[in-house]
C-alpha atoms as a PDB file:
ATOM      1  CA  UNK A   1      17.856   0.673   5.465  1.00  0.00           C
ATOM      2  CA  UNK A   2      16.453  -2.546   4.780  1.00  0.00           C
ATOM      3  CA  UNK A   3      13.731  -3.088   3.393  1.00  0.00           C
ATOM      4  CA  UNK A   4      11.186  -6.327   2.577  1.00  0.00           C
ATOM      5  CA  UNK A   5       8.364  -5.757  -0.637  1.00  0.00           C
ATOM      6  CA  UNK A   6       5.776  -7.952  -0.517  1.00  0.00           C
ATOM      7  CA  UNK A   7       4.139  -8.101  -4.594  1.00  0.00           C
ATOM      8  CA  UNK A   8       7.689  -7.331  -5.534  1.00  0.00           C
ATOM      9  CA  UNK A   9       7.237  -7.722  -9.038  1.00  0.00           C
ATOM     10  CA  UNK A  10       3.561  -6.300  -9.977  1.00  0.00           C
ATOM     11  CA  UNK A  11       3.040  -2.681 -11.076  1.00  0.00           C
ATOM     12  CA  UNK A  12       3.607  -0.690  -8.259  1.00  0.00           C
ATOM     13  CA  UNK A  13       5.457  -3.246  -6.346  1.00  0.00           C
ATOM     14  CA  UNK A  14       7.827  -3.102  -9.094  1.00  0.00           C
ATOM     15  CA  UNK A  15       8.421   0.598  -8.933  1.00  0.00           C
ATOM     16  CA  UNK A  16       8.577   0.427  -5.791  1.00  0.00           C
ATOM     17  CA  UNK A  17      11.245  -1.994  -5.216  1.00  0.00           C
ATOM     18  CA  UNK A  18      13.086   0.420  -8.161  1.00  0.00           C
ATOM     19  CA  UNK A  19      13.372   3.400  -5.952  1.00  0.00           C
ATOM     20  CA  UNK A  20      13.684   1.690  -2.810  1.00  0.00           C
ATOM     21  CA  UNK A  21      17.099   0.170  -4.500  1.00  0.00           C
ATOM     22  CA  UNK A  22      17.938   3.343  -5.848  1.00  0.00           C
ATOM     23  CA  UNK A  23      18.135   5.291  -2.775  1.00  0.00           C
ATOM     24  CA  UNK A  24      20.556   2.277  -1.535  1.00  0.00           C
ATOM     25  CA  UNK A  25      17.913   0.208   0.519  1.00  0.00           C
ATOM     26  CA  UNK A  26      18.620  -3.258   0.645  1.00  0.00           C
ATOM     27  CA  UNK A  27      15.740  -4.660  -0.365  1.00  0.00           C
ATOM     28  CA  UNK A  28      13.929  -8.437  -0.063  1.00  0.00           C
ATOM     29  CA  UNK A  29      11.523  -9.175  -2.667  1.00  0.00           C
ATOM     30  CA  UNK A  30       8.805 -11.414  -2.078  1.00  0.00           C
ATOM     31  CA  UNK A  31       6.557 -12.744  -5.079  1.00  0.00           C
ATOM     32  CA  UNK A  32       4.353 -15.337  -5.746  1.00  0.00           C
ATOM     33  CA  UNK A  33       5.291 -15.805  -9.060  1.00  0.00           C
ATOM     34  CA  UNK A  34       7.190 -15.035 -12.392  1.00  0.00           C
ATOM     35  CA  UNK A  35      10.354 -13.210 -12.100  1.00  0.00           C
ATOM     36  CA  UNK A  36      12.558 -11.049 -10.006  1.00  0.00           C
ATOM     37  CA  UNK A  37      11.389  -7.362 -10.414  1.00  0.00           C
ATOM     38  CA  UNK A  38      15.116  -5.921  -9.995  1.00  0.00           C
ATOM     39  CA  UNK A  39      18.407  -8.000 -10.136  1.00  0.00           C
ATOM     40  CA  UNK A  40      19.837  -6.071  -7.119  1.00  0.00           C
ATOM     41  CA  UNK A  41      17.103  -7.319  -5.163  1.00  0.00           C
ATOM     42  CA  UNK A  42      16.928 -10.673  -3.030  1.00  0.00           C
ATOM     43  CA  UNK A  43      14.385 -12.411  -4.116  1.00  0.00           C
ATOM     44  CA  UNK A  44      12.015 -14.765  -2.099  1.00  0.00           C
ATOM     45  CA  UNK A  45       9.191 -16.966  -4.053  1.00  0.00           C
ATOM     46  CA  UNK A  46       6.256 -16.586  -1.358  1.00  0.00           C
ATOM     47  CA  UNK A  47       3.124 -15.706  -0.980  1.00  0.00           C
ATOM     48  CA  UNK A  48       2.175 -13.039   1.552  1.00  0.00           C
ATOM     49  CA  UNK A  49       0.382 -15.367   3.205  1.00  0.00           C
ATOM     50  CA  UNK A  50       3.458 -17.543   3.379  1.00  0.00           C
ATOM     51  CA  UNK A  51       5.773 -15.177   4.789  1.00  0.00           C
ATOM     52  CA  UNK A  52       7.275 -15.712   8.375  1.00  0.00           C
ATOM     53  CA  UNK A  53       8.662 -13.437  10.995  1.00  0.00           C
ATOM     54  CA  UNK A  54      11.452 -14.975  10.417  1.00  0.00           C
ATOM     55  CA  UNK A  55      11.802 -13.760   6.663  1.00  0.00           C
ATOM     56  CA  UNK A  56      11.572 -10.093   8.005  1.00  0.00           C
ATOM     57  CA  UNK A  57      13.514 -10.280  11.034  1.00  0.00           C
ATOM     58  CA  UNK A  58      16.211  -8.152  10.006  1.00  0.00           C
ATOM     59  CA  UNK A  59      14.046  -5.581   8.069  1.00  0.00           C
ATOM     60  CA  UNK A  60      13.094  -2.502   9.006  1.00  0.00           C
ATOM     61  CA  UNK A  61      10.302  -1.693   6.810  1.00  0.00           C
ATOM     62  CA  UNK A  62       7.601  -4.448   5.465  1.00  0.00           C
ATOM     63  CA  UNK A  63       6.242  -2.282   2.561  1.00  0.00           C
ATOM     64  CA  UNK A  64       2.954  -4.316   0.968  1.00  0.00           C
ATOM     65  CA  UNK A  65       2.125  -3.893  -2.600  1.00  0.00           C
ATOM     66  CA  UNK A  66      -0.361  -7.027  -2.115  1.00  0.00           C
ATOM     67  CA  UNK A  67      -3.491  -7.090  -4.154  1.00  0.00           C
ATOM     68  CA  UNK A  68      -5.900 -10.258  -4.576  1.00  0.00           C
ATOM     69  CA  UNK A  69      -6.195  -9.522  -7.749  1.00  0.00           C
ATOM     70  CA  UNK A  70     -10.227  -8.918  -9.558  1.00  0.00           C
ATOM     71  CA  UNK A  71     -11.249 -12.776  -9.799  1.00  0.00           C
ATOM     72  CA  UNK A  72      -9.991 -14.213  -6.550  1.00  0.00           C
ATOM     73  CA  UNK A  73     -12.058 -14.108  -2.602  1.00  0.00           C
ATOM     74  CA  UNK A  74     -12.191 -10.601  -2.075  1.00  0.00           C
ATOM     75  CA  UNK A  75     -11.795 -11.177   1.569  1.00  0.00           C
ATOM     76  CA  UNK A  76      -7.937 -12.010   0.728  1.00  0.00           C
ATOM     77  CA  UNK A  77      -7.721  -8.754   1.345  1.00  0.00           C
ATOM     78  CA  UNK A  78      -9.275  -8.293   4.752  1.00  0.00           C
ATOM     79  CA  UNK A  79      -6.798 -11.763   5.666  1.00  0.00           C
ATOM     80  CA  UNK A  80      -3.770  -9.075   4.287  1.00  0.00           C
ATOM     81  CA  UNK A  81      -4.102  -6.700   6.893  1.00  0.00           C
ATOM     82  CA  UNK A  82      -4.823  -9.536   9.600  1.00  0.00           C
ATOM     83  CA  UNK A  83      -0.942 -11.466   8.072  1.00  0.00           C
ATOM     84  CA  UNK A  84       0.442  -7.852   8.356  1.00  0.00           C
ATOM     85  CA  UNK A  85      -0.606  -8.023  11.759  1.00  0.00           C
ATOM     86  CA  UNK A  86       0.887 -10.779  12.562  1.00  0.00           C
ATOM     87  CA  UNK A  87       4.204 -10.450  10.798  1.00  0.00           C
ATOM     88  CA  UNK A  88       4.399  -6.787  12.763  1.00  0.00           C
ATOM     89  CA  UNK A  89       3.115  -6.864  16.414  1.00  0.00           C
ATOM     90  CA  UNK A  90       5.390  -6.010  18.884  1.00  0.00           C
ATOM     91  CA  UNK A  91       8.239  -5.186  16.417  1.00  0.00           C
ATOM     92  CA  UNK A  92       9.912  -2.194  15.378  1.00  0.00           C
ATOM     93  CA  UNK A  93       9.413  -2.810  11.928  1.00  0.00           C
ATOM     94  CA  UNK A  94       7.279   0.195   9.835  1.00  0.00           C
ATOM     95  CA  UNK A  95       4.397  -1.323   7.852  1.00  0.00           C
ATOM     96  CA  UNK A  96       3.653   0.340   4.788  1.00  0.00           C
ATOM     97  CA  UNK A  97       0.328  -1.192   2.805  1.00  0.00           C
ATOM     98  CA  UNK A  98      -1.031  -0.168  -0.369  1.00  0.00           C
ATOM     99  CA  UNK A  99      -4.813   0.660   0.902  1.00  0.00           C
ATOM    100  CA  UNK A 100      -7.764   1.416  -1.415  1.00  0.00           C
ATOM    101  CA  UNK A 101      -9.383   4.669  -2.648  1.00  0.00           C
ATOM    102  CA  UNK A 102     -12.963   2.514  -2.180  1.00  0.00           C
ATOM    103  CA  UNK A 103     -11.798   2.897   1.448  1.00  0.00           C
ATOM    104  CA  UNK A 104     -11.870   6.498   1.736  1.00  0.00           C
ATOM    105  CA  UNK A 105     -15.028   8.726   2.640  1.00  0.00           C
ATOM    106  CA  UNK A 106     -16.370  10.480  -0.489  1.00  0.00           C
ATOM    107  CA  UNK A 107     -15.477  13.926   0.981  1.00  0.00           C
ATOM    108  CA  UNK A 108     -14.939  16.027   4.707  1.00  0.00           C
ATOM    109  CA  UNK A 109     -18.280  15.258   5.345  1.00  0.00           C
ATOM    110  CA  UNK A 110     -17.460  11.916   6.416  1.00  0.00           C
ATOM    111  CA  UNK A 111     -20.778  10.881   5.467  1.00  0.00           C
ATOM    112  CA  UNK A 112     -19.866   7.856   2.851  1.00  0.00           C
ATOM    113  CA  UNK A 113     -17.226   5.520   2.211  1.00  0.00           C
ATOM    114  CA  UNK A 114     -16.294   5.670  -1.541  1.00  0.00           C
ATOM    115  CA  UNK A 115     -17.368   1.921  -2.141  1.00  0.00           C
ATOM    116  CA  UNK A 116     -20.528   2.654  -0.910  1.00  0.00           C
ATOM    117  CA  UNK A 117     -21.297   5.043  -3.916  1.00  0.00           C
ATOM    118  CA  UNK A 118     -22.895   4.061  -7.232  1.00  0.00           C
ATOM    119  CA  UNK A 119     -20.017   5.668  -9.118  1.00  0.00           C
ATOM    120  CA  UNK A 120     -18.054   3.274  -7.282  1.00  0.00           C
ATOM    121  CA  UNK A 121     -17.204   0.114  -9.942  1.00  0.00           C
ATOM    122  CA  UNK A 122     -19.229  -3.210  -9.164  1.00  0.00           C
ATOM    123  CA  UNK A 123     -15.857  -5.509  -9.397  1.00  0.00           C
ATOM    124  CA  UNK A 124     -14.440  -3.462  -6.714  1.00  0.00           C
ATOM    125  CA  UNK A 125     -16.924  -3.099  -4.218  1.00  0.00           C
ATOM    126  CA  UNK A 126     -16.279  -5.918  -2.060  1.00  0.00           C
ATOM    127  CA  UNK A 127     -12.395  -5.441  -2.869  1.00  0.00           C
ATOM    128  CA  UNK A 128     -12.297  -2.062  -1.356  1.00  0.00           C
ATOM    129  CA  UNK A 129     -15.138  -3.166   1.189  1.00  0.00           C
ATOM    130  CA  UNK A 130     -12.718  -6.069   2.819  1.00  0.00           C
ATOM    131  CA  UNK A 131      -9.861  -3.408   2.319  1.00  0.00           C
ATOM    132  CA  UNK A 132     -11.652  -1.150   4.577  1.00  0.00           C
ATOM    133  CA  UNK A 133     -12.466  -3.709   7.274  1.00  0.00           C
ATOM    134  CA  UNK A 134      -8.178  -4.645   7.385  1.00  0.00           C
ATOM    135  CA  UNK A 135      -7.746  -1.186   7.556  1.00  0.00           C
ATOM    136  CA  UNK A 136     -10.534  -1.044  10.986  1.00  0.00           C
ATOM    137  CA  UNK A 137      -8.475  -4.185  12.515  1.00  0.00           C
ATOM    138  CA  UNK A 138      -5.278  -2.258  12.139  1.00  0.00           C
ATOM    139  CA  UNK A 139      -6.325   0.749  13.839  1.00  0.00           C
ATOM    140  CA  UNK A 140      -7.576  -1.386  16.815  1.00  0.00           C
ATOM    141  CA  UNK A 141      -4.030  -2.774  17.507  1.00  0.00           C
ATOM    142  CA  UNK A 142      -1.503  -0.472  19.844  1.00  0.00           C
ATOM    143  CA  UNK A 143       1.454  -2.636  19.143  1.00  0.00           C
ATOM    144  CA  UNK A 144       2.206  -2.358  15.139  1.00  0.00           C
ATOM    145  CA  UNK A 145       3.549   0.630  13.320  1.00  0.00           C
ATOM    146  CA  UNK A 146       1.430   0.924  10.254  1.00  0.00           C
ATOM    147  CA  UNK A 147       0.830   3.262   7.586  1.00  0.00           C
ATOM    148  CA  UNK A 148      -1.449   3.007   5.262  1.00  0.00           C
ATOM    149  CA  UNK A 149      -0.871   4.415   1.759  1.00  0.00           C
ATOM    150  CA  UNK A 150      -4.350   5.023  -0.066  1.00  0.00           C
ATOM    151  CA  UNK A 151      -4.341   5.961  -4.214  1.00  0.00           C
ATOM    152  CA  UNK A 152      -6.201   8.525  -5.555  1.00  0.00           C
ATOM    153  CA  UNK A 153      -9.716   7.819  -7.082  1.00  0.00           C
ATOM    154  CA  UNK A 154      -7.652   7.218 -10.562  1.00  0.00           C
ATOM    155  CA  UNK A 155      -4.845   5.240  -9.836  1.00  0.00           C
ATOM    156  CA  UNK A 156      -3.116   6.049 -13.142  1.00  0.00           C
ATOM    157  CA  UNK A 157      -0.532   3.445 -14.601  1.00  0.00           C
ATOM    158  CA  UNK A 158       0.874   5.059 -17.480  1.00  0.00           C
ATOM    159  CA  UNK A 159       1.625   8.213 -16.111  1.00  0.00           C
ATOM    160  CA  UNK A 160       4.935   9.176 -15.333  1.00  0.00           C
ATOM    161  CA  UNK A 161       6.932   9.852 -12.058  1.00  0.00           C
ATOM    162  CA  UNK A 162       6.314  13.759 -11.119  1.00  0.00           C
ATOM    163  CA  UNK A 163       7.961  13.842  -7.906  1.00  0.00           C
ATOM    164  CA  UNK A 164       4.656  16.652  -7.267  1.00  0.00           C
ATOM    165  CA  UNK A 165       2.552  14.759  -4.794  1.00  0.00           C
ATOM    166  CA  UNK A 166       0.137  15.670  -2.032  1.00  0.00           C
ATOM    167  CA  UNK A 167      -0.504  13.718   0.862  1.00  0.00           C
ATOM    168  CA  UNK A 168      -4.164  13.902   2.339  1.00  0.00           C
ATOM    169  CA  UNK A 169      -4.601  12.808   6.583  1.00  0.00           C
ATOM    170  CA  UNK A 170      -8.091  12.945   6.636  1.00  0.00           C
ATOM    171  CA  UNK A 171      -9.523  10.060   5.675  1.00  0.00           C
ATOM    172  CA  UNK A 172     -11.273  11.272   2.495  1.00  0.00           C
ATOM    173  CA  UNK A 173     -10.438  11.832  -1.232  1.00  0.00           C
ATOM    174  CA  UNK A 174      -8.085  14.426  -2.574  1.00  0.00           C
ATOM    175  CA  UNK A 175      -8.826  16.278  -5.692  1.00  0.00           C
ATOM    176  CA  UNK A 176      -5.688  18.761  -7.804  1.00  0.00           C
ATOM    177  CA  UNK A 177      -6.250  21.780  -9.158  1.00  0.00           C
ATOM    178  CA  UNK A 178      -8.194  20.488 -12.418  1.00  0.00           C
ATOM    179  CA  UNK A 179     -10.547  18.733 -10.209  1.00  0.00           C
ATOM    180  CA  UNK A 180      -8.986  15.148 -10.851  1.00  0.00           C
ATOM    181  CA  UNK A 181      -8.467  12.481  -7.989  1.00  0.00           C
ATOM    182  CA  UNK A 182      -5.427  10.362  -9.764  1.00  0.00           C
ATOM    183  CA  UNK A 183      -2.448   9.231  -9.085  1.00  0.00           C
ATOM    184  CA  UNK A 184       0.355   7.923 -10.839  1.00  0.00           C
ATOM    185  CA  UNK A 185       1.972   4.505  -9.944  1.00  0.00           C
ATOM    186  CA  UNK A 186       4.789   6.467  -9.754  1.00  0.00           C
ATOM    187  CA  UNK A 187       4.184   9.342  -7.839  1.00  0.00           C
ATOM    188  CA  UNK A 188       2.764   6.597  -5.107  1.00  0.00           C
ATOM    189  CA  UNK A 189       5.718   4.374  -5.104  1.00  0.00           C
ATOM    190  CA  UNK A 190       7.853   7.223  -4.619  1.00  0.00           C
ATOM    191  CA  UNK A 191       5.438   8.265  -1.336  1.00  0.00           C
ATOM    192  CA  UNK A 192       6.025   5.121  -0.054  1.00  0.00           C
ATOM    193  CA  UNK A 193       9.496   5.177  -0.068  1.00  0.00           C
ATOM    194  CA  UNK A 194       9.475   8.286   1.198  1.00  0.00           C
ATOM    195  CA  UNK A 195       7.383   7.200   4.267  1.00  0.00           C
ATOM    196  CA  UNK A 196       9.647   4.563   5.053  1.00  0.00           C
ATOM    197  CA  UNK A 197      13.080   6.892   4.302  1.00  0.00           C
ATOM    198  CA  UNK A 198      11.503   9.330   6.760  1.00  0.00           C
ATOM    199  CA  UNK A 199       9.468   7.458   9.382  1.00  0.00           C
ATOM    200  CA  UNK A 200       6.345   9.355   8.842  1.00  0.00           C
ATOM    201  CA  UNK A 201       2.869   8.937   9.150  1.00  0.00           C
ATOM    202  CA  UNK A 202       2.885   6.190  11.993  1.00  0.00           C
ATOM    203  CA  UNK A 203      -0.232   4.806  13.021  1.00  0.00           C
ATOM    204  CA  UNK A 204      -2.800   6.909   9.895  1.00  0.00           C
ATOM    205  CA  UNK A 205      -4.347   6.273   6.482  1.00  0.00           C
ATOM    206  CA  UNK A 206      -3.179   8.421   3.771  1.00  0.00           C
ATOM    207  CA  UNK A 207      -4.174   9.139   0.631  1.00  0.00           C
ATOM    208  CA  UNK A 208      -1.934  10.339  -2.048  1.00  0.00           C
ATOM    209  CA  UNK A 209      -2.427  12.974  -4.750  1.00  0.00           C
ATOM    210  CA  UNK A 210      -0.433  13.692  -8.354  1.00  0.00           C
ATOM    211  CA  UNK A 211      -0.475  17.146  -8.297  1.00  0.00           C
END
């Protein structure tokens, strides 16, 4: 399988560039800067928003680790899922974007999107707001296959790989037996490659779970 990471060499774009290699992908990495996450790995300095059809023509997974980071436009991240877009109608590739937990409804209820709630961190809000709105223009298409891959409430960096994950279709927030919403970096990367080994989830946001 081949396989293009966009944000190849940040924290989970990093791990999951790792696995994908590891499982024999052969994987593109595209960064913006600093250096190659994984020596097997052929490496592409651009930008996301940079990227061409051309650069993924032979790929059969786009998997986006993108993030605008906490001090740039937060709409970057609505433009994301409009690029994605671009780089994937009427293709066969599978698109698999990181999401947002700020993107998910609080509970079944349906009622309120987590960045709506006070809990929800002020720097974030209009991260996971914009997030949210990508995620509406990607449902309106009928010509991409996309799956988005939300983190838990916690998106945990220094925990380890588990391989014990849960995957939630609902829309809303999973919580483990201790009554924890987190996720490892780990445990997500591996979902992701997952998704794309398998095929699954076409056309739905998930949300991911450390058990």
């Amino acid at each position: 399988m081949k396989a293009a990471v966009i944000g190849a060499n940040g924290n989970l774009g990093t791990r999951v560039t790792k696995q994908a290699l590891d499982r024999g992908f052969a994987v593109t990495a595209f960064i913006y800067d600093g250096e190659t996450p994984d020596e097997r790995a052929t490496l592409v300095k651009k930008s996301l928003f940079d990227v061409t059809a051309e650069d993924i023509a032979d790929c059969d997974v786009l998997i986006s680790a993108y993030g605008s980071g906490f001090h740039a436009d937060p709409a970057l991240n609505h433009q994301a899922f409009l690029k994605y877009i671009e780089l994937c109608r009427g293709t066969k590739h599978h698109l698999i974007s990181i999401g947002g937990a700020g993107s998910l409804f609080t509970d079944e209820s349906h009622t309120t999107y987590c960045y709506e709630t006070p809990e929800h961190p002020d720097f974030l809000r209009e991260i996971s707001k914009n997030i949210k709105l990508g995620i509406d223009e990607l449902k309106k298409t009928t010509d991409v296959e996309w799956t988005v891959v939300c983190p838990s409430s916690f998106f945990d960096a220094e925990g380890p790989l588990t391989g014990s994950y849960e995957i939630g279709t609902k829309g809303h927030l999973l919580f483990n037996a201790a009554g924890e919403s987190r996720v490892t970096y780990n445990d997500l990367a591996q979902a992701m490659v997952d998704i794309a080994e398998a095929g699954t989830y076409v056309r739905q946001q998930i949300t991911v779970l450390t058990k």
